[in-house]
Protein backbone atom coordinates (compact mmCIF):
# COMPACT_ATOMS: atom_id res chain seq x y z
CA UNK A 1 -13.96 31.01 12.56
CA UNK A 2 -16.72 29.05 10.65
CA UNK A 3 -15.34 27.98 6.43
CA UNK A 4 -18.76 29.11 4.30
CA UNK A 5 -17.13 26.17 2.08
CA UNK A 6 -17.06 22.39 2.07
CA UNK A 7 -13.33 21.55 0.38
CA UNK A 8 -10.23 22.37 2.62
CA UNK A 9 -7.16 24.13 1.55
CA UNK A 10 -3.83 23.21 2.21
CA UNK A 11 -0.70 25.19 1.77
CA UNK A 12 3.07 25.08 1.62
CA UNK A 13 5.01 26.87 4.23
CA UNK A 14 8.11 28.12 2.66
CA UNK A 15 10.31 30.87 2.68
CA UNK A 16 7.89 33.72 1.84
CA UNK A 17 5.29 32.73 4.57
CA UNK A 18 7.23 31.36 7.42
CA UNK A 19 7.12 33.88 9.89
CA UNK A 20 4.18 34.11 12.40
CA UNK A 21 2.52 36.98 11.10
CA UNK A 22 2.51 35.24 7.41
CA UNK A 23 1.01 32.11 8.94
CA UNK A 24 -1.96 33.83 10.72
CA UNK A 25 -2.70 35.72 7.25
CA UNK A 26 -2.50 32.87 5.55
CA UNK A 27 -5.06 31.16 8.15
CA UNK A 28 -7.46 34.08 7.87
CA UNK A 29 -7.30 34.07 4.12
CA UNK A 30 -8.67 30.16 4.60
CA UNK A 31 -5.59 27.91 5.16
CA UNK A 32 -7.13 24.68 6.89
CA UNK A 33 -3.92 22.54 6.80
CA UNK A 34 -0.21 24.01 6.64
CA UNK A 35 2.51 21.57 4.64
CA UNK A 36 6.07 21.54 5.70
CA UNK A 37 8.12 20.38 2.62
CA UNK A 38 11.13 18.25 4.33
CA UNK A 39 12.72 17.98 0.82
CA UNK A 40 13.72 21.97 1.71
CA UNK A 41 14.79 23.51 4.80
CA UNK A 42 16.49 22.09 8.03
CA UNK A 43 14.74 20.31 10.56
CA UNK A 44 15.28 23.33 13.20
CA UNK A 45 13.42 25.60 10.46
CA UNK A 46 10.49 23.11 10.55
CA UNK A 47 10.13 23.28 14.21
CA UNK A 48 9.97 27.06 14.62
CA UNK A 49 7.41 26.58 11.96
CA UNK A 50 5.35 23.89 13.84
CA UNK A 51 5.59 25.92 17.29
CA UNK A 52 4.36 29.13 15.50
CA UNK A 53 0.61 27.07 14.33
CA UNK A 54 0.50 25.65 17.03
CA UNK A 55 0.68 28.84 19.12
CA UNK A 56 -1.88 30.07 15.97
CA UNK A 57 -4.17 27.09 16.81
CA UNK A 58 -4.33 28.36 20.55
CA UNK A 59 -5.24 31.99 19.14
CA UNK A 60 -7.92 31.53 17.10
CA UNK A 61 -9.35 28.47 19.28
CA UNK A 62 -9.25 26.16 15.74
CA UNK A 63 -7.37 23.40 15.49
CA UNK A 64 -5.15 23.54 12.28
CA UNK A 65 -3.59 20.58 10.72
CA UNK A 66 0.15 20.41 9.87
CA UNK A 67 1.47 17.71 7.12
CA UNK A 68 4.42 16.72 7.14
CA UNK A 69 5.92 15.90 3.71
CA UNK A 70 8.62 13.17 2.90
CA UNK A 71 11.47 13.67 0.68
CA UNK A 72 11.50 10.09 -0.18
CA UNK A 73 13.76 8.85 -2.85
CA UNK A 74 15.20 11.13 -5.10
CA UNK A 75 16.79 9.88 -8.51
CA UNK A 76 19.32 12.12 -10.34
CA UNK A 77 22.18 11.99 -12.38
CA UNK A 78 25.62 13.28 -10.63
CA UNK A 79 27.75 16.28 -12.01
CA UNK A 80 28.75 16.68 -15.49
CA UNK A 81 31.50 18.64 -16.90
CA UNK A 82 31.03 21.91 -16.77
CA UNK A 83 27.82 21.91 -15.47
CA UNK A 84 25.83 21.27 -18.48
CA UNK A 85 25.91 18.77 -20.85
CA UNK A 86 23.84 19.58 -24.70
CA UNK A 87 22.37 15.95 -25.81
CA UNK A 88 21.19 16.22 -29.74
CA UNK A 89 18.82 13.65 -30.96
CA UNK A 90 19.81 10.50 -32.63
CA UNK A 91 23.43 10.87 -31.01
CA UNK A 92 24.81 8.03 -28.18
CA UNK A 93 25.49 8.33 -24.70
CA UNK A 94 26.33 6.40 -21.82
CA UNK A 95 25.42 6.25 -17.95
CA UNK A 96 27.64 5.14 -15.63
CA UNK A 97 27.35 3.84 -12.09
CA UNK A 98 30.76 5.22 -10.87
CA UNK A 99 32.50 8.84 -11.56
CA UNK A 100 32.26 12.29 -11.59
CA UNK A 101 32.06 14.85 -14.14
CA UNK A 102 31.45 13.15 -16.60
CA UNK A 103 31.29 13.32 -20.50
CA UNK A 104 28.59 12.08 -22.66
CA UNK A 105 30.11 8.70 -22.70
CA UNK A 106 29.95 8.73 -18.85
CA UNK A 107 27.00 10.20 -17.25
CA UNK A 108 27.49 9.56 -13.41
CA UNK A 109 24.02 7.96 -12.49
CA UNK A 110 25.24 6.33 -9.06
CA UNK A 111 21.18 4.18 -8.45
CA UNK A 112 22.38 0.75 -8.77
CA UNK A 113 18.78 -0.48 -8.62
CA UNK A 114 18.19 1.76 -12.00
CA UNK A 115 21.23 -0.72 -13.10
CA UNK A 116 18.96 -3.59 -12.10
CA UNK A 117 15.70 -2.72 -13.98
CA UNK A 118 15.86 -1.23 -16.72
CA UNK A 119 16.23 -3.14 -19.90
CA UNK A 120 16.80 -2.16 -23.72
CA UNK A 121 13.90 -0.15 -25.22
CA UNK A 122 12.57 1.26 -21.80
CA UNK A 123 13.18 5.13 -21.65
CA UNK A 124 14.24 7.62 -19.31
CA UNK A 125 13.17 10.76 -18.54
CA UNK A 126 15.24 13.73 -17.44
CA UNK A 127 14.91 16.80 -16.02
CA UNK A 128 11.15 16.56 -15.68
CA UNK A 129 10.85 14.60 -19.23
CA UNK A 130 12.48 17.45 -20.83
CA UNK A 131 14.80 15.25 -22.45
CA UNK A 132 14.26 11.49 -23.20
CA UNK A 133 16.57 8.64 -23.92
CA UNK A 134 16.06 5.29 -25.11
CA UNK A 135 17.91 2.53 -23.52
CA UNK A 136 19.88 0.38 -26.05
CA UNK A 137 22.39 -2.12 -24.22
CA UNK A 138 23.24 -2.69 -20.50
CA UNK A 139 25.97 -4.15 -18.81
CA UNK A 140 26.89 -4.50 -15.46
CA UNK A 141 27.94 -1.08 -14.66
CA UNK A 142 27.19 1.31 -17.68
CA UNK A 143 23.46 1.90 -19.55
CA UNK A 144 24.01 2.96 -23.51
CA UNK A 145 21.01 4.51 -24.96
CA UNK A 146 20.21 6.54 -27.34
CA UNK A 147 18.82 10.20 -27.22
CA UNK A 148 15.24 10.48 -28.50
CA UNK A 149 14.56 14.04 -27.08
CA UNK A 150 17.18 16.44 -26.98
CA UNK A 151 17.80 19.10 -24.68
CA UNK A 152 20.88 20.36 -22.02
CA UNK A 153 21.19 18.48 -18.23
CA UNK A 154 22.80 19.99 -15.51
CA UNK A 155 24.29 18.54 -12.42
CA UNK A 156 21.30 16.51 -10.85
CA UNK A 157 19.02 16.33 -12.44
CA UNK A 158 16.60 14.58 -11.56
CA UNK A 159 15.34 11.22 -13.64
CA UNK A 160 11.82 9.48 -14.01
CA UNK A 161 11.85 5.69 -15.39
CA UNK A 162 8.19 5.19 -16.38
CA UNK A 163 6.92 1.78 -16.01
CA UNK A 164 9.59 0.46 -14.51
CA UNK A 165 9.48 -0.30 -10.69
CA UNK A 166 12.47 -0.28 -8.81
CA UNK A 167 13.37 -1.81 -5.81
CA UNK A 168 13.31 1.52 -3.70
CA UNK A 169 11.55 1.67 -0.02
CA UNK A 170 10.27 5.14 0.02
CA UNK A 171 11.42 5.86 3.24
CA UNK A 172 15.40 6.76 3.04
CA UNK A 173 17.67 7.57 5.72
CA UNK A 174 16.94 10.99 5.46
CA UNK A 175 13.12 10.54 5.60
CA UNK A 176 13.40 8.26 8.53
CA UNK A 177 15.57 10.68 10.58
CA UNK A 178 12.81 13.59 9.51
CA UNK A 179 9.50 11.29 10.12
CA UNK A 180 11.23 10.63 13.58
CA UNK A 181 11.96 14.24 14.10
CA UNK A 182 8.07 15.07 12.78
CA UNK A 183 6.13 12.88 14.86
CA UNK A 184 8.57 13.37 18.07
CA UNK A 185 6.91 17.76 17.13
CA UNK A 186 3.30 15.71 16.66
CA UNK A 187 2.54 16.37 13.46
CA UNK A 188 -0.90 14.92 12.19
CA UNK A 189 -0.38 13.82 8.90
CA UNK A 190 2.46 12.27 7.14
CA UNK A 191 2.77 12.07 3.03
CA UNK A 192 4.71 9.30 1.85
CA UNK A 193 6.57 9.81 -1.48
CA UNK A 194 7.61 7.40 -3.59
CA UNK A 195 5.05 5.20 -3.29
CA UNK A 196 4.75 2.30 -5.65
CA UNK A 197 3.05 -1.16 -3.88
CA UNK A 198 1.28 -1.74 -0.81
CA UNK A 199 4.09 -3.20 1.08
CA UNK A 200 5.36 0.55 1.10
CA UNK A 201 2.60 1.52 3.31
CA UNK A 202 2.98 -1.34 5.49
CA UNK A 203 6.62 -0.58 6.31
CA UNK A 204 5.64 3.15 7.04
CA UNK A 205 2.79 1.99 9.32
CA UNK A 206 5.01 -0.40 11.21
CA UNK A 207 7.08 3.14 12.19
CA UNK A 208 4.32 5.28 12.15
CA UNK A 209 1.52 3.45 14.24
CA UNK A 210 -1.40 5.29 14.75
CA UNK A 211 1.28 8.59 15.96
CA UNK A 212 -0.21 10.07 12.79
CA UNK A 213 -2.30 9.59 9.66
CA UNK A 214 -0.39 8.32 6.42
CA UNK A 215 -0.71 10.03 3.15
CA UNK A 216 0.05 8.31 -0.08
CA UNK A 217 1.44 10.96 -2.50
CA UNK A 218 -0.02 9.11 -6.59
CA UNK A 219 3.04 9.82 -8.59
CA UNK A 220 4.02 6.88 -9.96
CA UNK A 221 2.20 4.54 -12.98
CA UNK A 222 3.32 1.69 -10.70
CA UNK A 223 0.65 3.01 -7.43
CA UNK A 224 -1.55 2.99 -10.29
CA UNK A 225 -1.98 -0.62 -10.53
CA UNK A 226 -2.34 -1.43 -7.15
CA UNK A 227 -4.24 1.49 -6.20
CA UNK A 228 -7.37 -0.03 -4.10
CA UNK A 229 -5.12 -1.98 -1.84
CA UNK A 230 -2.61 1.65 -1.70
CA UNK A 231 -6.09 3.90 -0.76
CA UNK A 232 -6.83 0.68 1.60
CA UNK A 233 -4.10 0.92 3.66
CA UNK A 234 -3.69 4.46 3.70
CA UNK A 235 -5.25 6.90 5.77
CA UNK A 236 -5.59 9.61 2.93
CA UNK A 237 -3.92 10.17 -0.48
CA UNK A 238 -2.69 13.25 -2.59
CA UNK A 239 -2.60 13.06 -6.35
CA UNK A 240 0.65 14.52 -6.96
CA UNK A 241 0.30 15.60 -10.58
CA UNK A 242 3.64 16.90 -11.52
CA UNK A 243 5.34 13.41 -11.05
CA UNK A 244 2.54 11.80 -11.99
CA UNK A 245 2.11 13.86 -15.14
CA UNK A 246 5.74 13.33 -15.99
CA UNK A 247 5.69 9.35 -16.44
CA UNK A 248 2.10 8.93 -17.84
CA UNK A 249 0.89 11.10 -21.20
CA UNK A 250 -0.47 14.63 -19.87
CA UNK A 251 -3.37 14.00 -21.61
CA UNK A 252 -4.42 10.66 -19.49
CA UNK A 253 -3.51 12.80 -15.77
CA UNK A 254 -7.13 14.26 -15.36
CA UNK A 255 -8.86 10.80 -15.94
CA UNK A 256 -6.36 9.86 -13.48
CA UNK A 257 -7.10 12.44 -11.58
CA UNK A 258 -11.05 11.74 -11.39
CA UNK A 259 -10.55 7.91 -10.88
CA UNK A 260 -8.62 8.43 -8.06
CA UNK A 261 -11.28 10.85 -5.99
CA UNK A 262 -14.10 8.45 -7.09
CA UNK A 263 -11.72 5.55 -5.11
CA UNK A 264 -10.50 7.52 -2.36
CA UNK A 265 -14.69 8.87 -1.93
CA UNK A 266 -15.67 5.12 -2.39
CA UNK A 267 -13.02 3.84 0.37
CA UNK A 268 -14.19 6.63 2.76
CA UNK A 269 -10.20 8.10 2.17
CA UNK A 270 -9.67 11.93 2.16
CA UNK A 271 -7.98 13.09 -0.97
CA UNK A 272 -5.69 16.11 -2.14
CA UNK A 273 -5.73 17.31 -5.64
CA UNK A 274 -1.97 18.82 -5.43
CA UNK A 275 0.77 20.37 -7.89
CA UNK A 276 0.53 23.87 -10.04
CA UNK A 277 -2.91 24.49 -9.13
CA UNK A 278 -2.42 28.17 -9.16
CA UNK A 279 1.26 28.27 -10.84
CA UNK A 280 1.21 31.69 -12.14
CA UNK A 281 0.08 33.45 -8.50
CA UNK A 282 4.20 33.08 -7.92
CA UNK A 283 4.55 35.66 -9.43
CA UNK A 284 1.39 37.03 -10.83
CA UNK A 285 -1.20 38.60 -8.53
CA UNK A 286 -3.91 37.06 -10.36
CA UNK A 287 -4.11 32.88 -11.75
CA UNK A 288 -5.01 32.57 -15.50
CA UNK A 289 -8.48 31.84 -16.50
CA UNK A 290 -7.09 27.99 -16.75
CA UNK A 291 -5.78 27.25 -13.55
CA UNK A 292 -8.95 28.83 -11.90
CA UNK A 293 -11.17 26.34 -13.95
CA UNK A 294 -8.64 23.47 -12.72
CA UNK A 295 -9.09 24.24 -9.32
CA UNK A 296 -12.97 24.14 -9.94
CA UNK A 297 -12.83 20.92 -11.94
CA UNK A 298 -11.14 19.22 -8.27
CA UNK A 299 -14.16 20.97 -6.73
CA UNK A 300 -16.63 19.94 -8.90
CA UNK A 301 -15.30 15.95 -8.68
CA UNK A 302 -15.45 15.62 -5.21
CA UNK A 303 -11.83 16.66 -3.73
CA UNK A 304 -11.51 16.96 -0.07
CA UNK A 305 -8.70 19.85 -0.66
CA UNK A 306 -6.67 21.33 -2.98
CA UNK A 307 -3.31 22.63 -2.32
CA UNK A 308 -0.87 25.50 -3.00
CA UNK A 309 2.87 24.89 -3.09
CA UNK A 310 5.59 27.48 -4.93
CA UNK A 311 1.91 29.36 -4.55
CA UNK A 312 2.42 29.96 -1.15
CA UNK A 313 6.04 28.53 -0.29
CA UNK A 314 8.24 30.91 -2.24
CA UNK A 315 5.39 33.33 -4.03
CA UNK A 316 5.04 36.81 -4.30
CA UNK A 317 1.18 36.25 -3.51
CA UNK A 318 0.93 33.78 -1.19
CA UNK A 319 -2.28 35.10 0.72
CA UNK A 320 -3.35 36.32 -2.56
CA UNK A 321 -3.39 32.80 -3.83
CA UNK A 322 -5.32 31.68 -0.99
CA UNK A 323 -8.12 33.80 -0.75
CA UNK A 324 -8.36 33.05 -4.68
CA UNK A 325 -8.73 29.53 -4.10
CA UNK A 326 -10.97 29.79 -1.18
CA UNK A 327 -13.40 32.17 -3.56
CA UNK A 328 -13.19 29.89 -6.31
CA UNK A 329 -14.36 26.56 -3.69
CA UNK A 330 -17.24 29.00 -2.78
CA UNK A 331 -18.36 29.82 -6.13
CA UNK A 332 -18.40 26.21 -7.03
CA UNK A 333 -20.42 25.17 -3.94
CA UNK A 334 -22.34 27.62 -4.58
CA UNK A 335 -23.25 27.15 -8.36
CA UNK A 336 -26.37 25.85 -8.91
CA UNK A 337 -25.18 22.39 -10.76
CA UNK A 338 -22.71 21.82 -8.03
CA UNK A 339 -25.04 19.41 -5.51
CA UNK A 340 -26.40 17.77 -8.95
CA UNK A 341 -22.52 16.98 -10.28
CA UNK A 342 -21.74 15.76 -7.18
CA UNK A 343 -24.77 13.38 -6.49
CA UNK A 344 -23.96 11.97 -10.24
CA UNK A 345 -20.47 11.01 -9.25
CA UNK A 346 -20.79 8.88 -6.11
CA UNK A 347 -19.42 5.94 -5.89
CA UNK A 348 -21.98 3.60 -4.65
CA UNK A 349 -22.65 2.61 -1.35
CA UNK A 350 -21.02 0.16 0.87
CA UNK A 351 -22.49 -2.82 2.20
CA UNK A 352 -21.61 -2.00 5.79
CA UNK A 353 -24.43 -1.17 8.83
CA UNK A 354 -22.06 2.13 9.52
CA UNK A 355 -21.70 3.64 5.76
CA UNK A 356 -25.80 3.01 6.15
CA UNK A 357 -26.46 4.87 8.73
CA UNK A 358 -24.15 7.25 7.78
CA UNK A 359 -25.63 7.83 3.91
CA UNK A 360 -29.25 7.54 5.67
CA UNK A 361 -28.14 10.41 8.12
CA UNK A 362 -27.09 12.89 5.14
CA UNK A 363 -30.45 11.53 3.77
CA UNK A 364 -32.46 12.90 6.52
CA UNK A 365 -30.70 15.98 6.52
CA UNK A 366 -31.72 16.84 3.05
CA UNK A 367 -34.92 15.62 3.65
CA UNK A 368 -35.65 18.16 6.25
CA UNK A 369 -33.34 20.34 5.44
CA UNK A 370 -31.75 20.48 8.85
CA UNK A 371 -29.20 23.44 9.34
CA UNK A 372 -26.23 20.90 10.48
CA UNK A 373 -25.50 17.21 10.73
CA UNK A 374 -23.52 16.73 14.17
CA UNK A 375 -21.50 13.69 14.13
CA UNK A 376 -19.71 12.50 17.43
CA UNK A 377 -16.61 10.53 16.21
CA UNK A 378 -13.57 9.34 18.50
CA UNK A 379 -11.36 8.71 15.62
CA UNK A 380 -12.97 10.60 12.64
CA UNK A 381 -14.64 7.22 10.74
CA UNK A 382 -18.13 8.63 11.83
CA UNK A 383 -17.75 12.18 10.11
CA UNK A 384 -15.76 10.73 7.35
CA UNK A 385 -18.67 8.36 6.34
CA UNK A 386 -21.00 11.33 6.55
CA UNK A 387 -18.66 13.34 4.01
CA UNK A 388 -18.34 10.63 1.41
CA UNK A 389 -22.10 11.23 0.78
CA UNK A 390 -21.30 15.00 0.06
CA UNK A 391 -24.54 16.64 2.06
CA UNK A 392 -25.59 20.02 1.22
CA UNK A 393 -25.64 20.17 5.11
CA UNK A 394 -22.54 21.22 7.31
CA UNK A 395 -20.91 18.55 9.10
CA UNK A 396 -20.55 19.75 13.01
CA UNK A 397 -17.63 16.95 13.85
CA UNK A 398 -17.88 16.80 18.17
CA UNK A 399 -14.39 15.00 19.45
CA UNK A 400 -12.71 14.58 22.54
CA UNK A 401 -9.61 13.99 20.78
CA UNK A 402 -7.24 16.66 20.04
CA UNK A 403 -5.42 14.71 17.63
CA UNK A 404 -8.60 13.69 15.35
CA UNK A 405 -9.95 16.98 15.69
CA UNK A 406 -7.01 18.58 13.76
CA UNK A 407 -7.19 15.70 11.01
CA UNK A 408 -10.16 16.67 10.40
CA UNK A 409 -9.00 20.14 9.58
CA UNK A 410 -8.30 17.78 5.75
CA UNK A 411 -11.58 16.36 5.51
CA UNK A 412 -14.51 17.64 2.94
CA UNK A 413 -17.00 19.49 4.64
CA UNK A 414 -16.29 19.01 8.14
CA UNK A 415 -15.80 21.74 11.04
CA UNK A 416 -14.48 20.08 14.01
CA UNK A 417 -14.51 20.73 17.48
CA UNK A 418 -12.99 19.76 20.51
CA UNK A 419 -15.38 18.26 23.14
CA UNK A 420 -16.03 16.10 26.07
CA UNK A 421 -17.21 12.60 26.09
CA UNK A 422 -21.15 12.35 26.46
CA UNK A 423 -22.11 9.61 28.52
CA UNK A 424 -26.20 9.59 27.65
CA UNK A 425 -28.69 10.15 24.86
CA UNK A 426 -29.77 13.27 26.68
CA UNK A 427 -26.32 14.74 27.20
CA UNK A 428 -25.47 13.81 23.86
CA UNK A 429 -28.41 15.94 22.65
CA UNK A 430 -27.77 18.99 24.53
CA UNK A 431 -24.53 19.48 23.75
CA UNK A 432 -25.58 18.58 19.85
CA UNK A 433 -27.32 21.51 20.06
CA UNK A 434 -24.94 23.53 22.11
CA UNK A 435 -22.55 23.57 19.97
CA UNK A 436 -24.81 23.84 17.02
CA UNK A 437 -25.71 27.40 18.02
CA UNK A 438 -22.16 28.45 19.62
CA UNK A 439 -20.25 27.11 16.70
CA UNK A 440 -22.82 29.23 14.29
CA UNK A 441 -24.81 26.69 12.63
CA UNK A 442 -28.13 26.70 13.69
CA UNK A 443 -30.41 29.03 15.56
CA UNK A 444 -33.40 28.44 17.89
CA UNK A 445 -35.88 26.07 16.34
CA UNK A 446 -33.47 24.75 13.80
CA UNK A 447 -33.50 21.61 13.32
CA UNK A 448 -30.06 19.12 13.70
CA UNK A 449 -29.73 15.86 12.28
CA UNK A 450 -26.89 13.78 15.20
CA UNK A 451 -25.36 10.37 14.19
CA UNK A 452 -23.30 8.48 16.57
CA UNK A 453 -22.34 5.17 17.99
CA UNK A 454 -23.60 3.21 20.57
CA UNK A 455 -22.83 2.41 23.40
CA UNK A 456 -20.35 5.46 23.42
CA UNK A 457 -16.69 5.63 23.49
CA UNK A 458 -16.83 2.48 20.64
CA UNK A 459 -14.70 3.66 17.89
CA UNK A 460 -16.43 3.62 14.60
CA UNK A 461 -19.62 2.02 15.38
CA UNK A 462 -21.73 4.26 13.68
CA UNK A 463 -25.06 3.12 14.01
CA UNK A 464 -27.82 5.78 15.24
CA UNK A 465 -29.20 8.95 14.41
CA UNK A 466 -31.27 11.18 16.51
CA UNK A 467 -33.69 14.16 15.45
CA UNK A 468 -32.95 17.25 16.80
CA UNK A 469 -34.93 20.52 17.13
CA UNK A 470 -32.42 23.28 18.51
């Protein structure tokens, strides 16, 4: 079950690949991490889904990552009367705290920390920045403000306030009830929506623990500013370009987008490149000529993954979508300018004894162009420092623990497996090579580049490497 690609896929389980049978196509068409979207579906939906990869995982002897995604805070204006309200540019209108159905002079908008931010001049967007007012006077309980792009609402709609940060958690009662629920099932990742400081992440972690690995979803100008000390305390990060593209200028989100893999590559973070990747495979059995070149532009910067969502959630093509984006990774990794793109963007190096063994042990590997680079890691540090050099090399990641090995299933270039402790250089040798040759990666004579830490069993001491001839 050996990828013949470095980036990972992840993909939304939805409607149109729920079932058992859609999951293990969706796995054989390249599927390395499955995404269940808590801001659909009931919790009892989730679990059948969970219990059906998991039974997967024990079929194909892979372990398969599941992420669990948030809700978080959602911010919408209530219903309107009749449904649909037509806003012309220029006119007035009015946002109330209170009420229902409401006119143009009283929009329920029932977020009294909206109330508490905003002041005159700052806009807000609605229905995905379709339509755009400016605020022009505030009281206590009703926001005037003129329409600068018109357009129709509907009942909840949902609104963006770029620039402004609000005094939100991201975790709501719902999302607290459903992280409970997901790490009770034993999820391995959770995304956190919403995100907008580092305190955010601290609160999650205090609930999460070490239960399972916390994902910042980038969709807010706010995580922008604080971003090292977000990718810091976070164990991996998505850039979540829909709501991020919503509340900055389209034209600034692939900058964005490229800033953040250099600082999630630099902090030794996995990161997602996520929203409308392959939009028109929903319905189209074939992407346009644009969205395959955006999936190759996350490729060619250095993403761990990329991920489907409508794609594969509530698409016509879901495993259609996949096996296009797992032959579009390949064709990248396999281009000829690939390796030289990559090497241009690294980040540096870190000052650390680890990150220089770890650089120095994709080194070697080039150098003698060993078939594999075998890195024992208890909690994942080892293989991840390996990644962040990008080697042209394999990564064979040996663990004896179940829960890193399916993390893994996220991070660039790595092919985990599930494996005892070694207790001695030679033991940690033979089974280097052992599973070198079962796993695929090298034949007899190859040579194997290992990295580890020493004494064993110390969790992300990585500080030797070891020469290997299979």
């Amino acid at each position: 079950m050996r990828r013949h690609r470095h980036a990972k896929i992840v993909a939304t389980v939805g409607p149109a690949t729920n079932s058992p049978e859609m999951l293990r196509n969706l796995f054989l068409a390249g599927v390395d991490t499955f995404r269940l979207n808590f801001s659909h579906g009931v919790q009892e939906d989730h679990a059948r889904v969970h219990a059906a990869i998991r039974t997967l995982e024990k079929e194909v002897g892979r372990p398969i990552g599941i992420l669990q995604d948030l809700q978080g805070p959602k911010i919408r204006v209530g219903t309107v009367a009749g449904g649909r309200l037509d806003l012309v540019a220029g006119e007035t209108i009015r946002f109330v705290l209170d009420g229902a159905d409401g006119d143009k002079n009283a929009i329920p908008l029932r977020h009294p920390e909206i109330f508490a931010a905003v002041v005159p001049g700052q806009d807000l967007l609605i229905d995905d920045g379709r339509v755009r007012v400016r605020v022009t006077g505030l009281e206590a309980a009703t926001i005037t403000a003129e329409v600068v792009t018109g357009g129709a609402i509907s009942n909840r709609k949902g609104v963006n306030l770029p620039g402004t940060l609000l005094d939100l958690s991201p975790l709501t009662e719902k999302d607290r009830a459903d992280l409970a629920f997901g790490l009770e099932l034993g999820v391995d990742w959770v995304a956190l929506s919403f995100v907008q400081r580092p305190s955010d992440l601290i609160e999650a972690r205090g609930i999460i623990g070490d239960r399972a690995g916390i994902m910042s979803k980038i969709e807010k100008p706010q995580a922008l500013e604080r971003i090292e000390d977000i990718i810091r305390l976070s164990d991996a990060v998505m850039v979540a370009r829909g709501d991020l593209g919503v509340e900055i200028p389209h034209e600034d989100v692939p900058g964005r987008q490229k800033e953040l893999i250099r600082a999630c590559r630099l902090a030794v973070k996995p990161v997602i490149v996520a929203t409308q990747m392959l939009d028109s495979m929903v319905g189209s059995p074939a992407p346009t000529r644009a969205e395959a070149s955006d999936v190759a532009t996350a490729i060619y910067d250095g993403a761990d993954a990329v991920m489907l969502s409508a794609e594969s959630a509530t698409g016509r093509y879901p495993v259609e979508a996949v096996g296009m984006m797992d032959r579009i990774i390949r064709s990248v990794e396999g281009h000829k300018l690939y390796h030289s793109l990559i090497a241009a963007s690294e980040p540096g190096e870190e000052e650390t004894p680890p990150h220089a063994v770890a650089t120095a042990t994709a080194d070697l590997a080039e150098a003698v162009k060993a078939a594999a680079i075998v890195a024992y890691t208890a909690s994942g540090t080892t293989a991840a420092r390996v990644a962040r050099k990008r080697p042209k090399a394999p990564i064979l990641a040996l663990t004896p623990n179940l829960a890193t090995s399916r993390r893994l299933s996220l991070l660039w270039g790595a092919h985990s497996v599930l494996t005892r402790d070694v207790e001695s250089y030679e033991e940690m040798t033979a089974n280097a090579a052992h599973h070198a040759r079962t796993e695929g990666f090298a034949e007899p004579n190859d040579i194997i580049v290992t990295t580890a830490g020493i004494p064993f069993h110390t969790t992300g001491n990585t500080n030797n490497i070891r020469l290997i001839q299979v």
